[in-house]
N, C-alpha and C. Protein backbone atom coordinates (compact mmCIF):
# COMPACT_ATOMS: atom_id res chain seq x y z
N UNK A 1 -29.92 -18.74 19.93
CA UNK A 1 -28.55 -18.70 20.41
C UNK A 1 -28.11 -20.09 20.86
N UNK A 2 -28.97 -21.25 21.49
CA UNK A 2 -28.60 -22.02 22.23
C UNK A 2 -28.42 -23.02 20.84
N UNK A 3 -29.40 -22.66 19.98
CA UNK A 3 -29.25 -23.90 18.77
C UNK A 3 -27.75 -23.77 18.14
N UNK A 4 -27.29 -22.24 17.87
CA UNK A 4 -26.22 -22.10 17.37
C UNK A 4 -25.02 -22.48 17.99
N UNK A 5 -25.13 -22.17 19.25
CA UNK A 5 -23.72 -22.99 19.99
C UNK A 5 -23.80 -24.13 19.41
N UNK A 6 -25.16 -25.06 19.79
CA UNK A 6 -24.91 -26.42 19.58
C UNK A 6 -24.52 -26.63 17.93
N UNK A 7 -25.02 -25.71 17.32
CA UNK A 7 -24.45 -26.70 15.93
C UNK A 7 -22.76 -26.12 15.69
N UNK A 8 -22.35 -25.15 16.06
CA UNK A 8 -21.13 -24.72 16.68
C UNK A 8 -20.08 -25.97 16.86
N UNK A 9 -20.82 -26.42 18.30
CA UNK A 9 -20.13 -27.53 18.67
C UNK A 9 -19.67 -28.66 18.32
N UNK A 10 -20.88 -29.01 17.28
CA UNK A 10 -20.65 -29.96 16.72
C UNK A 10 -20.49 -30.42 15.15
N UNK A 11 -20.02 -29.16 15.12
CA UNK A 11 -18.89 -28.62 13.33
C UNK A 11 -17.52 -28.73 14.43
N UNK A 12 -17.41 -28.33 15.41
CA UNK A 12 -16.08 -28.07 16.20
C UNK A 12 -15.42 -29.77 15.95
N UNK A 13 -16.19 -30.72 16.53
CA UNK A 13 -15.82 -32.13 16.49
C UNK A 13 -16.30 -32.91 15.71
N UNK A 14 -16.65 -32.71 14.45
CA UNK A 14 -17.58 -33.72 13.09
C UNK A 14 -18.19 -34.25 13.33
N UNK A 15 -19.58 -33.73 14.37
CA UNK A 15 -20.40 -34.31 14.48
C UNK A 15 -21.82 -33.97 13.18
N UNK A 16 -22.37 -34.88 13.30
CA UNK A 16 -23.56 -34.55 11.78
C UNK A 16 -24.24 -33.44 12.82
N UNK A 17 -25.03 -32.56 12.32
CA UNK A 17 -26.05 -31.53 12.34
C UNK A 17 -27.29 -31.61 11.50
N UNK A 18 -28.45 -31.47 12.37
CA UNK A 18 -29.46 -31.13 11.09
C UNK A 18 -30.10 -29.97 12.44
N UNK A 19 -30.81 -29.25 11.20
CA UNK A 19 -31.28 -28.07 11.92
C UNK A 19 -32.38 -28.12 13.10
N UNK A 20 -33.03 -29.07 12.97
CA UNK A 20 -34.07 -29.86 14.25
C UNK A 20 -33.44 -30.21 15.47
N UNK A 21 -31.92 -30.24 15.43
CA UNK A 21 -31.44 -30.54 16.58
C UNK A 21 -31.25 -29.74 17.61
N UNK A 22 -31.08 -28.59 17.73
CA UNK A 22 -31.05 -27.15 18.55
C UNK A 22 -32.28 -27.28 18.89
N UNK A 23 -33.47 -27.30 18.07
CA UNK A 23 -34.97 -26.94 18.09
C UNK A 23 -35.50 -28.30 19.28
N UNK A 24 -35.03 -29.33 18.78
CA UNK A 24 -34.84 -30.25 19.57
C UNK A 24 -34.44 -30.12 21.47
N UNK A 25 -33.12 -29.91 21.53
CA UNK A 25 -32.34 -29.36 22.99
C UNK A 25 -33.63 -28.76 23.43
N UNK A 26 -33.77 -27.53 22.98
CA UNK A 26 -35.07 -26.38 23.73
C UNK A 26 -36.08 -27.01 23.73
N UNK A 27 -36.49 -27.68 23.27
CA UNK A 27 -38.05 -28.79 23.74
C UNK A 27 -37.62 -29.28 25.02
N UNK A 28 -36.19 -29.66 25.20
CA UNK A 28 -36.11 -31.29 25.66
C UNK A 28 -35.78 -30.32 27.25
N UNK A 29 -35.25 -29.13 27.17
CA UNK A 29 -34.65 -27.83 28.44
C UNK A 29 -35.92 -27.75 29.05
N UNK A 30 -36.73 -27.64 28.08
CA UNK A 30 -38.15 -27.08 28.70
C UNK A 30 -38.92 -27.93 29.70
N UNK A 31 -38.57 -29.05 29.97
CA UNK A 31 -39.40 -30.06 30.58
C UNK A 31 -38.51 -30.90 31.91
N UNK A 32 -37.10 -30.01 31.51
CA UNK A 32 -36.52 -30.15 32.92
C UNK A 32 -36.89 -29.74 34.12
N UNK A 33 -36.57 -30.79 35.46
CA UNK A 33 -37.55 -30.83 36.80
C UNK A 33 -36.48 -30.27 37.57
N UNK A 34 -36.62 -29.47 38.61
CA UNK A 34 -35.59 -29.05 39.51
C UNK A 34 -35.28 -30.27 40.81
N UNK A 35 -34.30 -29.90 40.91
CA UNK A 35 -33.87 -30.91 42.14
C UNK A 35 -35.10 -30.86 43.19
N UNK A 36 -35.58 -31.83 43.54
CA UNK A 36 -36.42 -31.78 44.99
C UNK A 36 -35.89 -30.85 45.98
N UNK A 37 -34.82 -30.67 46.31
CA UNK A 37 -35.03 -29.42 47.30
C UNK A 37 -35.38 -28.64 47.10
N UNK A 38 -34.61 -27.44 45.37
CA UNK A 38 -34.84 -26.40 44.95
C UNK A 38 -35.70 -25.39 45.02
N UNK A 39 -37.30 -26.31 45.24
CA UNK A 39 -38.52 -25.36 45.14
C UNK A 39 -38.52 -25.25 46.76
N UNK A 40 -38.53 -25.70 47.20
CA UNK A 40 -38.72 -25.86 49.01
C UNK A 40 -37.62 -24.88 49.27
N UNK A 41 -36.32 -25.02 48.84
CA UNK A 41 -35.47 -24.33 49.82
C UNK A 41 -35.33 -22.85 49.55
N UNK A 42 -35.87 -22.41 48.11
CA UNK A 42 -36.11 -21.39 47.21
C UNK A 42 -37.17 -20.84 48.34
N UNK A 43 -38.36 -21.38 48.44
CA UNK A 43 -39.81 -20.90 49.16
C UNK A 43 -38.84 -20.02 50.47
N UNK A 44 -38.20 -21.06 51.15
CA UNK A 44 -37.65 -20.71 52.41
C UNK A 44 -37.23 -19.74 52.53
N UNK A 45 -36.14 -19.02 51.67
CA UNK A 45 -35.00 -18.19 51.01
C UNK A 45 -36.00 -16.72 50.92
N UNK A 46 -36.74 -17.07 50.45
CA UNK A 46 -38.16 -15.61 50.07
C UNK A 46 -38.81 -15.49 51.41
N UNK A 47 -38.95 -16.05 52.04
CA UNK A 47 -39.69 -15.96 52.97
C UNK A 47 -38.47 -15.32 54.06
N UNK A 48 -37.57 -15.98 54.00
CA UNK A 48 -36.60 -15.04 55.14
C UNK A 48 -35.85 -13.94 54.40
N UNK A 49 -36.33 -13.30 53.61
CA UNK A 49 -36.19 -11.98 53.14
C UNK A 49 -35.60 -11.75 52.20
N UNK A 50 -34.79 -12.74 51.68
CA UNK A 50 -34.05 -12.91 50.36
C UNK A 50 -34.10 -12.59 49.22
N UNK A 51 -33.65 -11.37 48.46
CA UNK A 51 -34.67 -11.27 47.20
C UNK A 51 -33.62 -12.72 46.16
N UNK A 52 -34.24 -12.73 45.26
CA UNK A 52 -33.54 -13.69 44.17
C UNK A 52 -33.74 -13.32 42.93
N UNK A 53 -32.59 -13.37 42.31
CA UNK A 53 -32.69 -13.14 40.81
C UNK A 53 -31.86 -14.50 39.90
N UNK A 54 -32.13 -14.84 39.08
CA UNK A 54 -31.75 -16.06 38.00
C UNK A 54 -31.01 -15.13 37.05
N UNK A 55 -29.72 -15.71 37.35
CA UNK A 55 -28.62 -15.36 35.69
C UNK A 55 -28.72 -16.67 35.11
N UNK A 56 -29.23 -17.20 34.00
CA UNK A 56 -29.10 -18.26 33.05
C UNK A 56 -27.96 -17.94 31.83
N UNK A 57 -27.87 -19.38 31.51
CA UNK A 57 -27.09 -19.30 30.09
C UNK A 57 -28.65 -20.00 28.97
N UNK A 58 -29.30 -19.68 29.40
CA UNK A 58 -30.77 -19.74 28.31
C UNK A 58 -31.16 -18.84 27.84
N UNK A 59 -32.62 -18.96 27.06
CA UNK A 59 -33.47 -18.35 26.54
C UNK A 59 -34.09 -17.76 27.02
N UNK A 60 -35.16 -16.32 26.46
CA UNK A 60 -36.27 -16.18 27.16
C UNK A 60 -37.54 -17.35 27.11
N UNK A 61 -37.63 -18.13 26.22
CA UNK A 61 -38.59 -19.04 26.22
C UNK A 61 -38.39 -20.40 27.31
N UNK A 62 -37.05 -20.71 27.16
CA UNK A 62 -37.07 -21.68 28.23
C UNK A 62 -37.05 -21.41 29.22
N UNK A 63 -36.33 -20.62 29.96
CA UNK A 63 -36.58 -19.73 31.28
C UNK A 63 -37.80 -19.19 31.69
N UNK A 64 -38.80 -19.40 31.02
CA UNK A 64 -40.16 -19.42 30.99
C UNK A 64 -40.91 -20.48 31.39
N UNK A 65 -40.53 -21.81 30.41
CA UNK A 65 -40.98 -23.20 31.65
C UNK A 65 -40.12 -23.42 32.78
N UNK A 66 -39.01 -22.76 32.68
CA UNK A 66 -38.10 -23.03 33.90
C UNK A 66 -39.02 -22.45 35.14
N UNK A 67 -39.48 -21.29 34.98
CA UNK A 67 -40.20 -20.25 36.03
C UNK A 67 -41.01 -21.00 36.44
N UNK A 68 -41.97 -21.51 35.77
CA UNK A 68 -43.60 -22.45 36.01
C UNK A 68 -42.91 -23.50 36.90
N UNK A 69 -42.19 -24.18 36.78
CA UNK A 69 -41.71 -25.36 37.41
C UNK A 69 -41.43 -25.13 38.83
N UNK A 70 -40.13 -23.84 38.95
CA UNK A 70 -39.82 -23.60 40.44
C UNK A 70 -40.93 -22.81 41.45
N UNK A 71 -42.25 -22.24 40.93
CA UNK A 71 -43.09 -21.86 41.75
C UNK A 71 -43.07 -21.03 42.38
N UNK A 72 -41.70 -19.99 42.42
CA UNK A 72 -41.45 -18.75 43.19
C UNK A 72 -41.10 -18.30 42.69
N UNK A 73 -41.65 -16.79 43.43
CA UNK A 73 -41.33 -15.46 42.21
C UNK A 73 -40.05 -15.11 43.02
N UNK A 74 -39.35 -14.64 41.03
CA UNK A 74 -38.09 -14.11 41.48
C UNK A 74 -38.23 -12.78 41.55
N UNK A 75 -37.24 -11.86 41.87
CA UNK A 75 -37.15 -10.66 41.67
C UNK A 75 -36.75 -9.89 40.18
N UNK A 76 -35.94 -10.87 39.47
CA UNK A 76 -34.97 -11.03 37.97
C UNK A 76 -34.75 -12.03 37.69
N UNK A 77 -34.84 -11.59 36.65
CA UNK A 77 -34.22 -13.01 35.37
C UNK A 77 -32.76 -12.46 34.41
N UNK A 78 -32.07 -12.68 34.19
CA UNK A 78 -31.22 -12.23 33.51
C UNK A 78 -30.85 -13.80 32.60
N UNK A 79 -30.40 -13.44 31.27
CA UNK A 79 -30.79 -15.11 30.17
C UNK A 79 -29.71 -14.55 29.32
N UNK A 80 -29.09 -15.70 28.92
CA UNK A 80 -27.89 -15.19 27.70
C UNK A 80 -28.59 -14.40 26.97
N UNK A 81 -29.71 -14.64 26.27
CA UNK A 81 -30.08 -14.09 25.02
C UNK A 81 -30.55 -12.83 25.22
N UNK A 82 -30.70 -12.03 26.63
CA UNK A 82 -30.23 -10.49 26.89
C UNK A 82 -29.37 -9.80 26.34
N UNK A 83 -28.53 -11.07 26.91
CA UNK A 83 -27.11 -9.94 26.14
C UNK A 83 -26.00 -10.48 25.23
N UNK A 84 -26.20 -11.71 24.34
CA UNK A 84 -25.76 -12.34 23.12
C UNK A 84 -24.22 -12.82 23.52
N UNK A 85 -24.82 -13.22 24.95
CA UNK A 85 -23.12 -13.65 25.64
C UNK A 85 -23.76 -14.83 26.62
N UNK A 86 -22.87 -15.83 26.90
CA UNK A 86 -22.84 -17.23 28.11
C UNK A 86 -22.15 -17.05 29.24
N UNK A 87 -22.44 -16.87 30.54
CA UNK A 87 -21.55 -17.18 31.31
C UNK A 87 -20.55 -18.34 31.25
N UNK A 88 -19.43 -18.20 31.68
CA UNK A 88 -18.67 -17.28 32.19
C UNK A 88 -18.15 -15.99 31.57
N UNK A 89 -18.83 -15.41 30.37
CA UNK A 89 -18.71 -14.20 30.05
C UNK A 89 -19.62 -13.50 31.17
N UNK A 90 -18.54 -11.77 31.51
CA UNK A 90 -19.05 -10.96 32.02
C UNK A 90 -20.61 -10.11 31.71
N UNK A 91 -20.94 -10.18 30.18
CA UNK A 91 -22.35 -9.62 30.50
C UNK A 91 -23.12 -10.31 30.99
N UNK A 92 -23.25 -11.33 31.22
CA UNK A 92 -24.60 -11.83 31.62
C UNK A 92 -24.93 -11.17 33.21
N UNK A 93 -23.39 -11.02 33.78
CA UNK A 93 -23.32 -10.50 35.69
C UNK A 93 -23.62 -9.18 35.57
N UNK A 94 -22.83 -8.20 34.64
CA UNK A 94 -22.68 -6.92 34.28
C UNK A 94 -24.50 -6.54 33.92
N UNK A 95 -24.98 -7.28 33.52
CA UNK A 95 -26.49 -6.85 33.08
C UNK A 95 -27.33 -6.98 34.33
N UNK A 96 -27.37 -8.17 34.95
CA UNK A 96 -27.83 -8.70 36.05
C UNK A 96 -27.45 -7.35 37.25
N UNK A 97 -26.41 -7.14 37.51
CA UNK A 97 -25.89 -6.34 39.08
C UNK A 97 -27.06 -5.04 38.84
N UNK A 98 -26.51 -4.51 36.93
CA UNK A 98 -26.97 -3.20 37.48
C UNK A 98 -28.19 -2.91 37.01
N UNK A 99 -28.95 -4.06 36.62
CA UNK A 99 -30.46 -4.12 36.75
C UNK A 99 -31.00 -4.30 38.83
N UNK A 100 -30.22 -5.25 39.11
CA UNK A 100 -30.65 -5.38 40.30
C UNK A 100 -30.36 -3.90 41.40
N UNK A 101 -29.65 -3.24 40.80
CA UNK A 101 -29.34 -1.78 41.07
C UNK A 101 -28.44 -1.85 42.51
N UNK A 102 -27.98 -2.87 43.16
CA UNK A 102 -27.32 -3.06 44.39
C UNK A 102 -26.23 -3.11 44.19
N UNK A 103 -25.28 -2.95 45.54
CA UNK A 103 -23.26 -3.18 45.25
C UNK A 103 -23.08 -4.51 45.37
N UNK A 104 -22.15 -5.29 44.82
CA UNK A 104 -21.47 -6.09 44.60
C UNK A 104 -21.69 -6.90 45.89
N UNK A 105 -20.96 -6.58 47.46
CA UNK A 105 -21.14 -6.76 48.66
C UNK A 105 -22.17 -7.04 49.35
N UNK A 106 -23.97 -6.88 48.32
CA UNK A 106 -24.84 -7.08 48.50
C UNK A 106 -25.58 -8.42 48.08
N UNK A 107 -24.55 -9.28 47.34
CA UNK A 107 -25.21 -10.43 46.36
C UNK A 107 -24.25 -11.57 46.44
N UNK A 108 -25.16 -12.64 47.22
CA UNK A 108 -24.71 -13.74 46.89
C UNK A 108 -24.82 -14.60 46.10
N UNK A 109 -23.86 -14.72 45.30
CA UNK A 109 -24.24 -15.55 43.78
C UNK A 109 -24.13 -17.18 43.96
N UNK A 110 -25.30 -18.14 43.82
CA UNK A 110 -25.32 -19.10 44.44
C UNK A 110 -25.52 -19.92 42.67
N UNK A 111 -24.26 -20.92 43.02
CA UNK A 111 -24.52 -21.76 41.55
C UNK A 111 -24.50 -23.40 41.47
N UNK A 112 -24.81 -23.77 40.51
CA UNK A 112 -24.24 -25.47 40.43
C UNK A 112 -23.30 -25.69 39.58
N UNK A 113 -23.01 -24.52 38.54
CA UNK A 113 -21.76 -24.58 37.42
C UNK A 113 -20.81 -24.08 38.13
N UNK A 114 -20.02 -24.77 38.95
CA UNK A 114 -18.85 -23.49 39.33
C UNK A 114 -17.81 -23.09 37.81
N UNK A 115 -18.09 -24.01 37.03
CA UNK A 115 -16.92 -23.20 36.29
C UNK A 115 -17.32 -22.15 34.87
N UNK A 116 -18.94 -21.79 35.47
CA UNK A 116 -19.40 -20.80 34.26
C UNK A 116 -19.77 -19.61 35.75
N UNK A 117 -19.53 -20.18 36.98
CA UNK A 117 -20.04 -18.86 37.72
C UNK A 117 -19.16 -18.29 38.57
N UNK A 118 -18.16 -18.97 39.05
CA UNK A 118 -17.57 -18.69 40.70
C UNK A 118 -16.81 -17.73 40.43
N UNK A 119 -15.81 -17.91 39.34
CA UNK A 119 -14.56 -17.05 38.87
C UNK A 119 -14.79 -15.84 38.43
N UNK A 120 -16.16 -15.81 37.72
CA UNK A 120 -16.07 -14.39 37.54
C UNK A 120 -17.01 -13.82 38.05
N UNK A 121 -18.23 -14.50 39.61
CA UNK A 121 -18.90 -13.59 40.15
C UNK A 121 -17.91 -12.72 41.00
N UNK A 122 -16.65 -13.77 41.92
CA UNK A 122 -15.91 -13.34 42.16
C UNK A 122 -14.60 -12.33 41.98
N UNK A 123 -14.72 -12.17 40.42
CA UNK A 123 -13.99 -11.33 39.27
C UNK A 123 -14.49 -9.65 40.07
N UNK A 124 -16.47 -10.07 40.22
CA UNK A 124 -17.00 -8.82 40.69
C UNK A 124 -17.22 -8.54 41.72
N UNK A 125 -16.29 -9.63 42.56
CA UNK A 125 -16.68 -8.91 44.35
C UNK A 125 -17.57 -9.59 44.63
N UNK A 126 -18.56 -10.43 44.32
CA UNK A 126 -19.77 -10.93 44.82
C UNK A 126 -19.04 -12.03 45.57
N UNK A 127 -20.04 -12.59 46.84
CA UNK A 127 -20.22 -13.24 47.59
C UNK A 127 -20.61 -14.53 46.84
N UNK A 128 -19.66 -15.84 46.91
CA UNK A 128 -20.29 -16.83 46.23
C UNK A 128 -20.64 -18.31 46.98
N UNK A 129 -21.73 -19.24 46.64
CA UNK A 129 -22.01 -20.27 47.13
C UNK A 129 -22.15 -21.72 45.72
N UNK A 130 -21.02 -22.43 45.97
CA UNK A 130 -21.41 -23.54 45.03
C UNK A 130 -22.44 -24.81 45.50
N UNK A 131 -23.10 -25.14 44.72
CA UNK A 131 -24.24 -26.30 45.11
C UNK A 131 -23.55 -27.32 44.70
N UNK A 132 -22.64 -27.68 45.50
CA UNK A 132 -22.21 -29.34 44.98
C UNK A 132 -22.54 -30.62 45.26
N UNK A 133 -23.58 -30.84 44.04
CA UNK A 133 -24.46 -31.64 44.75
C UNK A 133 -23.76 -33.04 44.82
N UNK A 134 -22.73 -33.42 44.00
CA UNK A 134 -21.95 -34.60 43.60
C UNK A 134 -20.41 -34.34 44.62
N UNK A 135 -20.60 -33.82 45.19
CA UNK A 135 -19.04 -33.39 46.29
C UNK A 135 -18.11 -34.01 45.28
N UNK A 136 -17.85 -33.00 44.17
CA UNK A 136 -16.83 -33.35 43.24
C UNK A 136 -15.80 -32.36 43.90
N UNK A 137 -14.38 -32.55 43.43
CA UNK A 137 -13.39 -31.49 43.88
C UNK A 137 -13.71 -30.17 42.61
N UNK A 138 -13.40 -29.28 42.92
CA UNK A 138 -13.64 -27.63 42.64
C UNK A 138 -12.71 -28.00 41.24
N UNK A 139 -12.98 -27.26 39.99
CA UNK A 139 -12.43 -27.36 38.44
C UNK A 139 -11.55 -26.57 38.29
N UNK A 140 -11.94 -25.31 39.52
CA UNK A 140 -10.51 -24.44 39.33
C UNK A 140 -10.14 -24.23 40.67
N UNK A 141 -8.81 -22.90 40.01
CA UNK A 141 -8.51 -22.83 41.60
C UNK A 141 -8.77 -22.12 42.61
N UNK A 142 -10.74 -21.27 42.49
CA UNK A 142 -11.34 -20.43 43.50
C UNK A 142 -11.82 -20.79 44.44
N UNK A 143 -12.09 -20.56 45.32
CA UNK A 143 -12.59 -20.87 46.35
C UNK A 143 -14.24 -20.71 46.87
N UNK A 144 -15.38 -21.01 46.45
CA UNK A 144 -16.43 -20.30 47.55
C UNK A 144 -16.57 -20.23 48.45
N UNK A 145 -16.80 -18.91 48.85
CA UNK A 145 -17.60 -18.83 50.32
C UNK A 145 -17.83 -19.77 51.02
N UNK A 146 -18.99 -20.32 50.37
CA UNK A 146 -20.08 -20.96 50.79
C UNK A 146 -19.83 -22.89 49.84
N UNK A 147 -19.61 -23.77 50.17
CA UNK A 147 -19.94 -25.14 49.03
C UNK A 147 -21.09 -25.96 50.36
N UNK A 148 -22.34 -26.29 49.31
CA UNK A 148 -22.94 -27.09 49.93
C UNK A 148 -23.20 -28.04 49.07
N UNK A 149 -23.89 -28.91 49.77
CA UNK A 149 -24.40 -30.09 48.58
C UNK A 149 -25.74 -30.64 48.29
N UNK A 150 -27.10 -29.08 48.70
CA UNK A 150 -28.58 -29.10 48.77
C UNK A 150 -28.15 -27.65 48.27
N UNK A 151 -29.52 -27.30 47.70
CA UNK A 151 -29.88 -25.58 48.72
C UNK A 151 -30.65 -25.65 49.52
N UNK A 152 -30.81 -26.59 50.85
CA UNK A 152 -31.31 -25.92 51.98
C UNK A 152 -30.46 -24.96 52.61
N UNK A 153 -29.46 -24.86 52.82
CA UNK A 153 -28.51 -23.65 53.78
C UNK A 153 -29.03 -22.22 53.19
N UNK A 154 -29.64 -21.95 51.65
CA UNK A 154 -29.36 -20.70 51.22
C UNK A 154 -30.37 -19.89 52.39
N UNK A 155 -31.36 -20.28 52.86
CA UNK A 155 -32.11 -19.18 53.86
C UNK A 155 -31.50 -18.70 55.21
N UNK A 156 -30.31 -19.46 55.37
CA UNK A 156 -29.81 -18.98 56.69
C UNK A 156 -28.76 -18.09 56.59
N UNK A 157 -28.63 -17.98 55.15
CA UNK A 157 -27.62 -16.73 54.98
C UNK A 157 -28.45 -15.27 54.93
N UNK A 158 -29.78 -15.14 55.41
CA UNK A 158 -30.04 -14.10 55.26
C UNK A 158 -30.16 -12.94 56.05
């Protein structure tokens, strides 16, 4: 799925394609490092009772070295290629909520894309927190809850 966007994208603007290049991206996803806080403030977050679940716009394979990297178990994973949709499309949330089997009022959806997450966790009532780690101004016109610019704060919301 992720190869096809990309060659998608780049028929969209004449860019050359060869088929190694998608295959390429997912090598290159796989060996991405999380922010230095992430694993620490993640640990914290579990420990003060937090369950956590991951909505990605990935794979099951890369979300796989993604897992190894951050060191804590989640509760869920939810990955585009579940449900043959990207956030800010609704299945990826719609799959995620009612796997996690909780109400809306129960989940704080904590992101660094605000403009593949805020609008439409908020679409579902969820409680939202943007990670802005670059204190850029907001892309649209929602509001979070919550804007920080670490995830250390996420354990004190619990």
């Amino acid at each position: 799925m992720l190869a096809d966007s990309l060659s998608e994208w780049a028929e969209e603007r004449g860019y050359s394609w060869d088929d190694g290049d998608g295959e390429s991206l997912a090598r290159a996803m796989e060996s991405w490092q999380p922010f230095p806080d992430t694993v620490p403030a993640l640990r914290a977050a579990k420990e003060a009772g937090l369950g956590l679940w991951i909505i990605s716009n990935t794979d099951r394979a890369i979300i796989e070295h993604t897992l190894r990297h951050l060191e804590v178990e989640f509760d869920g994973v939810t990955v585009a290629e579940d449900v043959g949709a990207y956030k800010p499309a609704r299945p990826p949330f719609d799959k995620a909520l009612a796997d996690m089997a909780v109400s809306p009022e129960a989940v704080l959806h904590v992101a660094f894309g605000f403009k593949y997450d805020i609008a439409t966790a908020q679409q579902l009532d969820l409680r939202t927190a943007w990670v802005n780690r670059h204190r850029e101004p907001a892309p649209g016109p929602e509001r979070p809850d919550f804007e920080w610019s670490d995830l250390w704060p996420l354990a004190g919301v619990a």
